[in-house]
C-alpha atoms as a PDB file:
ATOM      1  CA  UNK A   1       0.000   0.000   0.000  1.00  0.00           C
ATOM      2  CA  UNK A   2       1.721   3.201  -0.951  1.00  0.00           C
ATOM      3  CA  UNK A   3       2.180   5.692   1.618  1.00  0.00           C
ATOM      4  CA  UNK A   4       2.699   9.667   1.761  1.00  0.00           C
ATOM      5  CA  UNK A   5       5.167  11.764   3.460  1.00  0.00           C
ATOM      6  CA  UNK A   6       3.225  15.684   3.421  1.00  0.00           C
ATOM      7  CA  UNK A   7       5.624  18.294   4.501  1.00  0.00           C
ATOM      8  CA  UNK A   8       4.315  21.872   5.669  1.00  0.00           C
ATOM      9  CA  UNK A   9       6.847  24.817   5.658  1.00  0.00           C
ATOM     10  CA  UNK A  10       5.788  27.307   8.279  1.00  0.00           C
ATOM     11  CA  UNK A  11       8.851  29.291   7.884  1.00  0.00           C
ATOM     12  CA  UNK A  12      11.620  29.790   5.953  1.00  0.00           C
ATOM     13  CA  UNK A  13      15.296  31.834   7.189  1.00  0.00           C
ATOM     14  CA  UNK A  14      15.916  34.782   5.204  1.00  0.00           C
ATOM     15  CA  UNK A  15      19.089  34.475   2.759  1.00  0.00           C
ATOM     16  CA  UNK A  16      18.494  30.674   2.731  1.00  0.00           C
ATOM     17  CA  UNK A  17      17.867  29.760  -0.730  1.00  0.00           C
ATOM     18  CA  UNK A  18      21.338  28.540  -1.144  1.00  0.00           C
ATOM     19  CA  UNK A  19      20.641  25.996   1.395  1.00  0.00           C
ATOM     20  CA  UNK A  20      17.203  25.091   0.479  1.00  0.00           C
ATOM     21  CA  UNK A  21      18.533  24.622  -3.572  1.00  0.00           C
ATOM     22  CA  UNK A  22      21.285  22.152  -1.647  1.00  0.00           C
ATOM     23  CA  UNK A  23      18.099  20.348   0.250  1.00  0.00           C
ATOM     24  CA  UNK A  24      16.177  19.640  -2.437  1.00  0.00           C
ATOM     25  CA  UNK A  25      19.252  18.584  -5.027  1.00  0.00           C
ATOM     26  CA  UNK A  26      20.362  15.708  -2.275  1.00  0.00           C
ATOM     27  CA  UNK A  27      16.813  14.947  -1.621  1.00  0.00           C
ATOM     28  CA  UNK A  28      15.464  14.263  -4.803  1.00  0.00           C
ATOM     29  CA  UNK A  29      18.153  11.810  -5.228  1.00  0.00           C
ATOM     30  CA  UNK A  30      17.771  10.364  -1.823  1.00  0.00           C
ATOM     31  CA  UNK A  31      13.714  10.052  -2.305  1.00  0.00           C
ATOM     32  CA  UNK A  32      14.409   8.187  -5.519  1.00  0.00           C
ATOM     33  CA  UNK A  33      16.828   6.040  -4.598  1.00  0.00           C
ATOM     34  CA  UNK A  34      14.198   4.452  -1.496  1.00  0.00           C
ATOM     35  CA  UNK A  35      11.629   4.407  -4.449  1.00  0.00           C
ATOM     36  CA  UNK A  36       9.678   7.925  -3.649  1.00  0.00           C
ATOM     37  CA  UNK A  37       9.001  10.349  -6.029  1.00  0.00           C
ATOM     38  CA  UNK A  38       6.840  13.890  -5.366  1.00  0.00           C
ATOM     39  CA  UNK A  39       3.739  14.258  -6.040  1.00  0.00           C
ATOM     40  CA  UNK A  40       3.682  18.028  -4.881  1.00  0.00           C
ATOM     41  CA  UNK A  41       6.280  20.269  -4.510  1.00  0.00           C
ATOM     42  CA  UNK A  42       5.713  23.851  -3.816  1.00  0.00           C
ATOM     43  CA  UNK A  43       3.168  26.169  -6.389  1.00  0.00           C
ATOM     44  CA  UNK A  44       0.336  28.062  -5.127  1.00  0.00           C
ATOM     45  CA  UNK A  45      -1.608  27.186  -1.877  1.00  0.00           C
ATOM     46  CA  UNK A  46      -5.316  28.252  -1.904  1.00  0.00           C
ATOM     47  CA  UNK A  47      -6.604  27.709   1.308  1.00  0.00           C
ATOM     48  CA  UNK A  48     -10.124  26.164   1.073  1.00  0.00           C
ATOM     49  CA  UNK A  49     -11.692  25.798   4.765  1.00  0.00           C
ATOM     50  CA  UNK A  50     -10.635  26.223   8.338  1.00  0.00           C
ATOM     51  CA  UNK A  51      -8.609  29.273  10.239  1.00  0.00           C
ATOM     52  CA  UNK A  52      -5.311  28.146  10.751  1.00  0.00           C
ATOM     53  CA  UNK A  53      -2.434  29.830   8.839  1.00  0.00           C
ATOM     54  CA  UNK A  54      -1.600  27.937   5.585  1.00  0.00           C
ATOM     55  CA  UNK A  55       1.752  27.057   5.042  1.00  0.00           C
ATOM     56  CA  UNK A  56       4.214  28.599   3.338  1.00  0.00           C
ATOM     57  CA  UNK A  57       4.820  25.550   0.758  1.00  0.00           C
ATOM     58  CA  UNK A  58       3.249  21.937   1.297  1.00  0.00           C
ATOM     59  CA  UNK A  59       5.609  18.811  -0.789  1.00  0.00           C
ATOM     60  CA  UNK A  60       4.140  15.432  -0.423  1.00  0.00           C
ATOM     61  CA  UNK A  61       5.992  12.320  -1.502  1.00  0.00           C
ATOM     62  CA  UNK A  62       4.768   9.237  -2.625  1.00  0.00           C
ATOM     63  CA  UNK A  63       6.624   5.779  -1.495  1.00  0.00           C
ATOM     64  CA  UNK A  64       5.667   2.197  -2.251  1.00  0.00           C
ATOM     65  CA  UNK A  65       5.059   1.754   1.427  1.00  0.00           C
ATOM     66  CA  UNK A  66       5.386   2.861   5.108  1.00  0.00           C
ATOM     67  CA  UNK A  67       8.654   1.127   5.414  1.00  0.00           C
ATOM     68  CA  UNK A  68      10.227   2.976   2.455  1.00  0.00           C
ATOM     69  CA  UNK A  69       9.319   6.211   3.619  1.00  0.00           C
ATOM     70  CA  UNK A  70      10.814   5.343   7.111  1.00  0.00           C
ATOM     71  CA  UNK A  71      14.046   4.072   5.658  1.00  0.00           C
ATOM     72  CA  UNK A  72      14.721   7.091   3.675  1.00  0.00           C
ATOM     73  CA  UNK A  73      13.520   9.514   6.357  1.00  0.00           C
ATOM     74  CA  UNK A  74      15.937   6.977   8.891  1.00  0.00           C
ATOM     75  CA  UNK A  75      18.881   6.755   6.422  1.00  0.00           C
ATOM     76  CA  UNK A  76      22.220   8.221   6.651  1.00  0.00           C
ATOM     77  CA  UNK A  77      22.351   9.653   3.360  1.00  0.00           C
ATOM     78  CA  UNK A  78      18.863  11.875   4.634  1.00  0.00           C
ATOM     79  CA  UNK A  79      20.430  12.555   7.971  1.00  0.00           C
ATOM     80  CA  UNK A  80      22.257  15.405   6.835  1.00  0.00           C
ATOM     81  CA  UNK A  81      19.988  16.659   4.378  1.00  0.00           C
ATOM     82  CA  UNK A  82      17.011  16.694   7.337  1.00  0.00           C
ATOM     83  CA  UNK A  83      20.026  18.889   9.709  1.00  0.00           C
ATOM     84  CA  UNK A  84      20.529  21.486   7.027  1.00  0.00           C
ATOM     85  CA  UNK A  85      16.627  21.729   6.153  1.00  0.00           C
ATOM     86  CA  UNK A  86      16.186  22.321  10.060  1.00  0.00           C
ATOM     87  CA  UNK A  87      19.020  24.589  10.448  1.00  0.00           C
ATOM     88  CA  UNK A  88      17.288  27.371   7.600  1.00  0.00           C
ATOM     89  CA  UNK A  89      13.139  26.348   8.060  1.00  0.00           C
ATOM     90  CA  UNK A  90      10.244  25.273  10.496  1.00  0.00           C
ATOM     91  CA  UNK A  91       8.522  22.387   8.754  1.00  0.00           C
ATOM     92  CA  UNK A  92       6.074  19.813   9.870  1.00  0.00           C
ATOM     93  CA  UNK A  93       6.391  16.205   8.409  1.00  0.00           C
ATOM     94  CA  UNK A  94       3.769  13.739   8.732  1.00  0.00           C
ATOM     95  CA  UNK A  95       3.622   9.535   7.363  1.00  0.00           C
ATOM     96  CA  UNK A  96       0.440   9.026   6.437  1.00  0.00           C
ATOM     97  CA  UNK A  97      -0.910   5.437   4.386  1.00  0.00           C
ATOM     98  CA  UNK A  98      -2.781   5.805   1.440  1.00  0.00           C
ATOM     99  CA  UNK A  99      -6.059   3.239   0.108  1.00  0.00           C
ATOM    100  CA  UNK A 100      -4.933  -0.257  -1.308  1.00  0.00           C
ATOM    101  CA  UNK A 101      -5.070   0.228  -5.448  1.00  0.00           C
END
């Protein structure tokens, strides 16, 4: 059963787009290489329902299952990938399973 990892940026540093350009370079490759790919990344956010504040940019990633999506979020090639995203932004990341095919 496939399963999604949604990411919500509530805040980004200022000057960081070096950083975030170096993020998402290594983690493409790591997504792919534990058999993700994104489904979402970035674009416009139109916020539907509800009063929170919307995020700054939502990504969701697809992986063939839970245990893919743990093992790239767990591996060592993410680890310092997930210390420089944290170091520049404020971002929320949740696992969620999607519905059998």
């Amino acid at each position: 059963m496939p399963a999604y990892v949604i990411a919500s940026v509530r805040s980004v540093a200022p000057d960081s787009a070096d950083a975030l350009a170096e993020y998402r370079r290594g983690n493409t490759e790591a997504v792919a290489r534990h058999g993700g790919r994104f489904l979402v990344r970035g674009g416009p956010l139109e916020p539907l329902e509800g009063e929170s504040e919307p995020p700054l940019r939502v990504v969701v990633m697809e992986f063939p299952d839970a245990s893919a999506a743990r093992a790239w979020y767990g591996s060592p090639e993410y680890a310092p990938l997930r210390e420089l995203r944290q170091s520049v932004s404020e971002t929320d990341l949740v696992l969620v399973e999607g519905v059998p095919g």
